[in-house]
PDB file of N, CA and C in Angstrom:
ATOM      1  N   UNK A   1      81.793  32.685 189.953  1.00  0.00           N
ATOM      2  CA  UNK A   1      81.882  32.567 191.398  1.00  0.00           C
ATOM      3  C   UNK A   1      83.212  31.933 191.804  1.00  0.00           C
ATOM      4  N   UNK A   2      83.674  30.974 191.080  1.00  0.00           N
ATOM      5  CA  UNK A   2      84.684  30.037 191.456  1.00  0.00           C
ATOM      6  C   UNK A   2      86.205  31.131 191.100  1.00  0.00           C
ATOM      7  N   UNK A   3      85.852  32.007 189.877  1.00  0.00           N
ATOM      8  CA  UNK A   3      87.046  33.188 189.940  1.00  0.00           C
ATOM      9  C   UNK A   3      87.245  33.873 190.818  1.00  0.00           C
ATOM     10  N   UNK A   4      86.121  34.152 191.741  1.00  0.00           N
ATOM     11  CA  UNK A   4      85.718  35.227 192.898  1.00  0.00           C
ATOM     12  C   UNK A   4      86.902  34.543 193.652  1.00  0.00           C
ATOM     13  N   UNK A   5      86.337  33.344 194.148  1.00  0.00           N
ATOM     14  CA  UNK A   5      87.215  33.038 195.299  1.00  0.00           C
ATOM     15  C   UNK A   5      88.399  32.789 195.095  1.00  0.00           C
ATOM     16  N   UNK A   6      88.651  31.860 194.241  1.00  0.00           N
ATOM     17  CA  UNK A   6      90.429  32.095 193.975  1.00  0.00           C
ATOM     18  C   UNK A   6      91.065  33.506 193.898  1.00  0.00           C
ATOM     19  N   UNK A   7      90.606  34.890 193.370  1.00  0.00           N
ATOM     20  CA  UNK A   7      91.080  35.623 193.748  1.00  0.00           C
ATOM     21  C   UNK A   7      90.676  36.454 195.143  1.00  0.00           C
ATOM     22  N   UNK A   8      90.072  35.866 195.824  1.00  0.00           N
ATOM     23  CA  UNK A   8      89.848  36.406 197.216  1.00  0.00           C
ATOM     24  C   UNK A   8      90.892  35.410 198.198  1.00  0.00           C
ATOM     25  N   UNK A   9      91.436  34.179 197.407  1.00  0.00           N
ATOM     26  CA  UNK A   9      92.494  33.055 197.944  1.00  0.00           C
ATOM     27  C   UNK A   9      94.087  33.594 197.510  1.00  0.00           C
ATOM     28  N   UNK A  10      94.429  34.074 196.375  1.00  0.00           N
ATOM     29  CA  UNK A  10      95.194  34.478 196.211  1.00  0.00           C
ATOM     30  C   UNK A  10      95.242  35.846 195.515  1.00  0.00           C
ATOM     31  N   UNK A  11      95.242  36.909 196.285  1.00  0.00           N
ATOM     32  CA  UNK A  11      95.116  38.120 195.425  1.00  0.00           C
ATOM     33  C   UNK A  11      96.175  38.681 194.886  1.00  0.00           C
ATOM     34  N   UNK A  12      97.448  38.211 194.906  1.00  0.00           N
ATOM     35  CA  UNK A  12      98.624  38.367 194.074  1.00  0.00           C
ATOM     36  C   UNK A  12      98.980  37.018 192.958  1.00  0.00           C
ATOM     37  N   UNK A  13      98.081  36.014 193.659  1.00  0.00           N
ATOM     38  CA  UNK A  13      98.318  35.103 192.351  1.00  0.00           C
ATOM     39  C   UNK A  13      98.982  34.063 193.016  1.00  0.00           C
ATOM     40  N   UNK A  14      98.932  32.962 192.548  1.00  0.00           N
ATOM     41  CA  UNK A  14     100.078  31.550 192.847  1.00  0.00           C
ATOM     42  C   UNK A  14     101.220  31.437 192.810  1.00  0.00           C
ATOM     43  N   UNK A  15     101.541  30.862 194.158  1.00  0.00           N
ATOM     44  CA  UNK A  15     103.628  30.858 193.823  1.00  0.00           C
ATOM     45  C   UNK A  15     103.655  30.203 192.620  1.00  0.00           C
ATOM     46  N   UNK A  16     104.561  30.518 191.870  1.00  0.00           N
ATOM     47  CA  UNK A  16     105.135  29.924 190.711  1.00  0.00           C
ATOM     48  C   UNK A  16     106.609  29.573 191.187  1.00  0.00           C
ATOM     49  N   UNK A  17     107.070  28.599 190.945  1.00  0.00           N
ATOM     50  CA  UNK A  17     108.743  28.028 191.585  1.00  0.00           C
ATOM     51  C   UNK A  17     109.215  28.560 190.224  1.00  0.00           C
ATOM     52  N   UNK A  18     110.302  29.630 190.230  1.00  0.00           N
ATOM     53  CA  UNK A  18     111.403  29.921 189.569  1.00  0.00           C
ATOM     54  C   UNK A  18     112.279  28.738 189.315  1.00  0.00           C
ATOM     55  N   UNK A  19     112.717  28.404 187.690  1.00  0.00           N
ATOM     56  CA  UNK A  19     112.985  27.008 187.321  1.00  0.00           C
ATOM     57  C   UNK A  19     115.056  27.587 187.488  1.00  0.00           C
ATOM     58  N   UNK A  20     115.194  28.841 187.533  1.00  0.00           N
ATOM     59  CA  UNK A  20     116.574  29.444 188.031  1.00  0.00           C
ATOM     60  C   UNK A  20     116.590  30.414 189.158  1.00  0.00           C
ATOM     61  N   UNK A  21     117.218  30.073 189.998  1.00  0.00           N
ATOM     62  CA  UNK A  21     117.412  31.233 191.381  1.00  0.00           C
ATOM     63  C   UNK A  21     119.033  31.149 191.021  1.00  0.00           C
ATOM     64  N   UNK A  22     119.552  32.820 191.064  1.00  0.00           N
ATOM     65  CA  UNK A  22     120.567  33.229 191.393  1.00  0.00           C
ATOM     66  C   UNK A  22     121.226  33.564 192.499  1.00  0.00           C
ATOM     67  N   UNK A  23     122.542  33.773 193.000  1.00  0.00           N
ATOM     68  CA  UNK A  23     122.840  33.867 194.221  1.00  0.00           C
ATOM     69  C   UNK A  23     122.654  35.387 194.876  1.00  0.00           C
ATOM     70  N   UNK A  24     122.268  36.156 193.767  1.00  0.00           N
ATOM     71  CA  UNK A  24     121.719  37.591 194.157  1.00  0.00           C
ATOM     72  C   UNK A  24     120.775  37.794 194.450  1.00  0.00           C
ATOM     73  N   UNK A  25     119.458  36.910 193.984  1.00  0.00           N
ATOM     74  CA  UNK A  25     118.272  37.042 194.071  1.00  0.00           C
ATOM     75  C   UNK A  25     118.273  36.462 195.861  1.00  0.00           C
ATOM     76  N   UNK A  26     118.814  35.231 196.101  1.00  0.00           N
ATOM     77  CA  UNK A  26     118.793  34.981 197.102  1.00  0.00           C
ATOM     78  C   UNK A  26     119.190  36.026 198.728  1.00  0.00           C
ATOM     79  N   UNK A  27     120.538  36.958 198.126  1.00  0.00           N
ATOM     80  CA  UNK A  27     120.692  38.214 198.845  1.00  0.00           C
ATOM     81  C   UNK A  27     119.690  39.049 198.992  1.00  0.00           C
ATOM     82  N   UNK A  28     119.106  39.325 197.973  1.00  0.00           N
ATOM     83  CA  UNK A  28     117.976  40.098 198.110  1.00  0.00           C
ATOM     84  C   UNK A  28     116.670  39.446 199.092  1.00  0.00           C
ATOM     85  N   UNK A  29     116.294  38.411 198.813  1.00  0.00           N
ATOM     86  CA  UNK A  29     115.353  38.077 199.666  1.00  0.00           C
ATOM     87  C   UNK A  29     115.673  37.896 201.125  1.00  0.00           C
ATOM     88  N   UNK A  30     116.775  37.180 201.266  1.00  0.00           N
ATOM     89  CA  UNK A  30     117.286  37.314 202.733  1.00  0.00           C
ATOM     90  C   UNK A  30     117.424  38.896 203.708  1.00  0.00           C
ATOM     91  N   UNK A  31     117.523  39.890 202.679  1.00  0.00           N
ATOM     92  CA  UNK A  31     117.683  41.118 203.354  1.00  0.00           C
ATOM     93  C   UNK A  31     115.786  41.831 203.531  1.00  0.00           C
ATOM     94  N   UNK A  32     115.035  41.663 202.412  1.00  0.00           N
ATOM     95  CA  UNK A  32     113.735  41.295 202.313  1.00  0.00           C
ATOM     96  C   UNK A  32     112.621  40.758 203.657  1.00  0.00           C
ATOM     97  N   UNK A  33     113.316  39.808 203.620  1.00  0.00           N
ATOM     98  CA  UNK A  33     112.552  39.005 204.986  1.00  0.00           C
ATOM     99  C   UNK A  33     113.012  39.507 206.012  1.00  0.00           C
ATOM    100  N   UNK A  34     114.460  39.885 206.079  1.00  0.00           N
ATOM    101  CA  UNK A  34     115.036  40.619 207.642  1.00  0.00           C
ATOM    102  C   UNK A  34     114.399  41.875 208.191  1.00  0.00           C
ATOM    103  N   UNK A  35     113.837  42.512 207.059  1.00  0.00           N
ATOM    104  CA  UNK A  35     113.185  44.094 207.386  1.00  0.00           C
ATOM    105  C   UNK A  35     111.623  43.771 207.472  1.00  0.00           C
ATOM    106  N   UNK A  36     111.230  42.867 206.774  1.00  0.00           N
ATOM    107  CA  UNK A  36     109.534  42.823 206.997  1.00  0.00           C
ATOM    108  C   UNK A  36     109.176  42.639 208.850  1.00  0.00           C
ATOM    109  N   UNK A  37     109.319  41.713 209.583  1.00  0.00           N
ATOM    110  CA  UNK A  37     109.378  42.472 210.652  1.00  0.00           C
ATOM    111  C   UNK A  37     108.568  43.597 211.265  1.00  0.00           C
ATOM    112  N   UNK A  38     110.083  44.533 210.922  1.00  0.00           N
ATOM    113  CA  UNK A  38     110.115  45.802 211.738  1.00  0.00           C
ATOM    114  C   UNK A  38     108.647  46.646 210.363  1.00  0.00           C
ATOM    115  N   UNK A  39     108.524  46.333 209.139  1.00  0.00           N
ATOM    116  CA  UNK A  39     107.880  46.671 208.523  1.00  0.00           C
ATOM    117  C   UNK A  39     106.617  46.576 208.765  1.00  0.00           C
ATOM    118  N   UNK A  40     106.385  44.910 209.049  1.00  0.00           N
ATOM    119  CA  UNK A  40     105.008  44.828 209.380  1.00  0.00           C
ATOM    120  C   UNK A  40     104.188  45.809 210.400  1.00  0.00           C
ATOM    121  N   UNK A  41     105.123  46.052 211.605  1.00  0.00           N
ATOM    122  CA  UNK A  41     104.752  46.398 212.702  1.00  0.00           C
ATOM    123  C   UNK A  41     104.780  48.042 212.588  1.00  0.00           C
ATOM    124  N   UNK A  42     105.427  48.418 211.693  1.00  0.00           N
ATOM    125  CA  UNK A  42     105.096  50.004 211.477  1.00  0.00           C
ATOM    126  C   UNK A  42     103.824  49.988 210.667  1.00  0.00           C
ATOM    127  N   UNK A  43     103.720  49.001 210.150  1.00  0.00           N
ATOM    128  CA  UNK A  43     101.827  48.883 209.339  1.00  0.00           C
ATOM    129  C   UNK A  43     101.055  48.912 210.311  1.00  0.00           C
ATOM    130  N   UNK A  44     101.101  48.208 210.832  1.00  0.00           N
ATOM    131  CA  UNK A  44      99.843  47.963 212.059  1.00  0.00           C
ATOM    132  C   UNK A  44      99.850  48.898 213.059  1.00  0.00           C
ATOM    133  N   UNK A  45     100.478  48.876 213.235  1.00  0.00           N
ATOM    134  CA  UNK A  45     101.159  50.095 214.571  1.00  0.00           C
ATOM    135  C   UNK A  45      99.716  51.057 214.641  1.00  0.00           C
ATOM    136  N   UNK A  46      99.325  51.568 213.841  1.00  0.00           N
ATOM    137  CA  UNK A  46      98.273  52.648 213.709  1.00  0.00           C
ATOM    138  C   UNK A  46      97.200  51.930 213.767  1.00  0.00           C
ATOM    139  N   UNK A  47      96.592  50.979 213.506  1.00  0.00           N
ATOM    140  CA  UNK A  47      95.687  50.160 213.634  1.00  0.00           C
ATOM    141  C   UNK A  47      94.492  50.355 214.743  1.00  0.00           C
ATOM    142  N   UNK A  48      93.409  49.998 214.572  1.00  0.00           N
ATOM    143  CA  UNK A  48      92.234  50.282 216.032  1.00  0.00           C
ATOM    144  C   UNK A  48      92.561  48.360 216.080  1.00  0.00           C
ATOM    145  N   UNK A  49      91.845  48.064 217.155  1.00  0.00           N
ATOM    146  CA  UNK A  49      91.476  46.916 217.413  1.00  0.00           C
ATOM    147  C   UNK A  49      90.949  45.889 217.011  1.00  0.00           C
ATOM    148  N   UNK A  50      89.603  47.037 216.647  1.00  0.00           N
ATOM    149  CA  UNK A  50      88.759  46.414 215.760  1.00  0.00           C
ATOM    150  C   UNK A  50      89.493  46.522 213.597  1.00  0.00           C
ATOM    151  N   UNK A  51      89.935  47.079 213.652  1.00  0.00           N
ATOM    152  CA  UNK A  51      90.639  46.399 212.472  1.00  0.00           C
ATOM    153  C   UNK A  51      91.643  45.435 212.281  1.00  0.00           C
ATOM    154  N   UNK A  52      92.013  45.330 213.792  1.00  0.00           N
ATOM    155  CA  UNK A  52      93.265  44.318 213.639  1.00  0.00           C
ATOM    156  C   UNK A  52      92.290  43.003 213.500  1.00  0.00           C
ATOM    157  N   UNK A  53      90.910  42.975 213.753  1.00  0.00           N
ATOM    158  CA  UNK A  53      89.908  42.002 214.104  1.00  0.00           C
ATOM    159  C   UNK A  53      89.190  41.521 212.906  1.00  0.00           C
ATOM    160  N   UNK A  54      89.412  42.277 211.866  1.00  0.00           N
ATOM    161  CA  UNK A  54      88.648  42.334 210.499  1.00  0.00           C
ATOM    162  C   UNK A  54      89.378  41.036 209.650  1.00  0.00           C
ATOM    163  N   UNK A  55      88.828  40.073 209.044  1.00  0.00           N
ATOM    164  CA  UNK A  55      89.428  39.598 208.174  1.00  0.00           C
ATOM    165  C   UNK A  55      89.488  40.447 206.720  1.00  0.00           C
ATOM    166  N   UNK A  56      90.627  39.544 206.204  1.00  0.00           N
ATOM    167  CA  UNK A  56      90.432  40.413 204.657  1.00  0.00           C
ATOM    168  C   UNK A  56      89.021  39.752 203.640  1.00  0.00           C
ATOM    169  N   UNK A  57      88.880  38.379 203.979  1.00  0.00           N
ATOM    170  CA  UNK A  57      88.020  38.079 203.223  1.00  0.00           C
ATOM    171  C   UNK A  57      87.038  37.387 204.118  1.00  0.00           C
ATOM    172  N   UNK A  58      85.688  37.179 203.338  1.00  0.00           N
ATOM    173  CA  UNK A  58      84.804  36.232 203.925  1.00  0.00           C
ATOM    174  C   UNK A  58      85.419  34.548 204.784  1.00  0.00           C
ATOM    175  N   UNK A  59      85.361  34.354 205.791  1.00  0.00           N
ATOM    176  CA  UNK A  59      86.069  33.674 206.528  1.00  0.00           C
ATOM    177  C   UNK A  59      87.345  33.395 206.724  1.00  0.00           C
ATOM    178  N   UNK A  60      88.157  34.379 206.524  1.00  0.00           N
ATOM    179  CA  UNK A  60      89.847  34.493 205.891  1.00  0.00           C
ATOM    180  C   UNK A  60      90.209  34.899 207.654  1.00  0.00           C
ATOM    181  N   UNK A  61      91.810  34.799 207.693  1.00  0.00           N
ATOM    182  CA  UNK A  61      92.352  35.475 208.660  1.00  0.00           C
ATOM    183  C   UNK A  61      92.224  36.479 209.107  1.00  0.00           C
ATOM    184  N   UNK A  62      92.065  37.303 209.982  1.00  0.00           N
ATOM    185  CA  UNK A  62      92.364  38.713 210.996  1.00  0.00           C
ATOM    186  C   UNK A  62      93.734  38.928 210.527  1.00  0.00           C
ATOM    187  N   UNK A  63      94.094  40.368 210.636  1.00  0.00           N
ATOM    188  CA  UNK A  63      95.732  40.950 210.159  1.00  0.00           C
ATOM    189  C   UNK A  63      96.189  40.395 212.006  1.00  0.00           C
ATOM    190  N   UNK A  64      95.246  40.302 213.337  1.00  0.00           N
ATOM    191  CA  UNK A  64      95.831  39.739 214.451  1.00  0.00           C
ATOM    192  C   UNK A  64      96.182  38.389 214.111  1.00  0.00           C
ATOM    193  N   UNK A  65      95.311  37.505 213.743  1.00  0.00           N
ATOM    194  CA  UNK A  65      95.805  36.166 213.616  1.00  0.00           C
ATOM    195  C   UNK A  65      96.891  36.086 212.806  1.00  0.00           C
ATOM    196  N   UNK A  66      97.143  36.450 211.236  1.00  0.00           N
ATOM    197  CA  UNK A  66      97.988  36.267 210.497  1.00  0.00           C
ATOM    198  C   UNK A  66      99.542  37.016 211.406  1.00  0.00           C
TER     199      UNK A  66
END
């Protein structure tokens, strides 16, 4: 049960802190975060209401709230 929920808490898994960041990696994420955005909103875009209303998990966020 207690596996259940941690992966219903993290379903990609735990940040892990990288013990080296490069100055490329950092380019990359900065360009990363600049497009999610416009990304997110072409996700949802199609969306009903009532799914924007759905959490993903048992008492978890709405894709509206998040």
């Amino acid at each position: 049960m207690e596996k259940d929920v941690e992966l219903l808490k993290y379903p990609i898994g735990r940040f892990a802190l990288p013990s080296d960041v490069h100055v490329e990696e950092i380019h990359t994420a900065i360009k990363r975060i600049s497009a999610f955005p416009a990304r997110l909103l072409e996700t949802v875009r199609p969306l009903r209401s009532d799914q924007l209303d759905t959490p993903y998990r048992p008492g978890g966020w709405t894709i509206r709230q998040v």
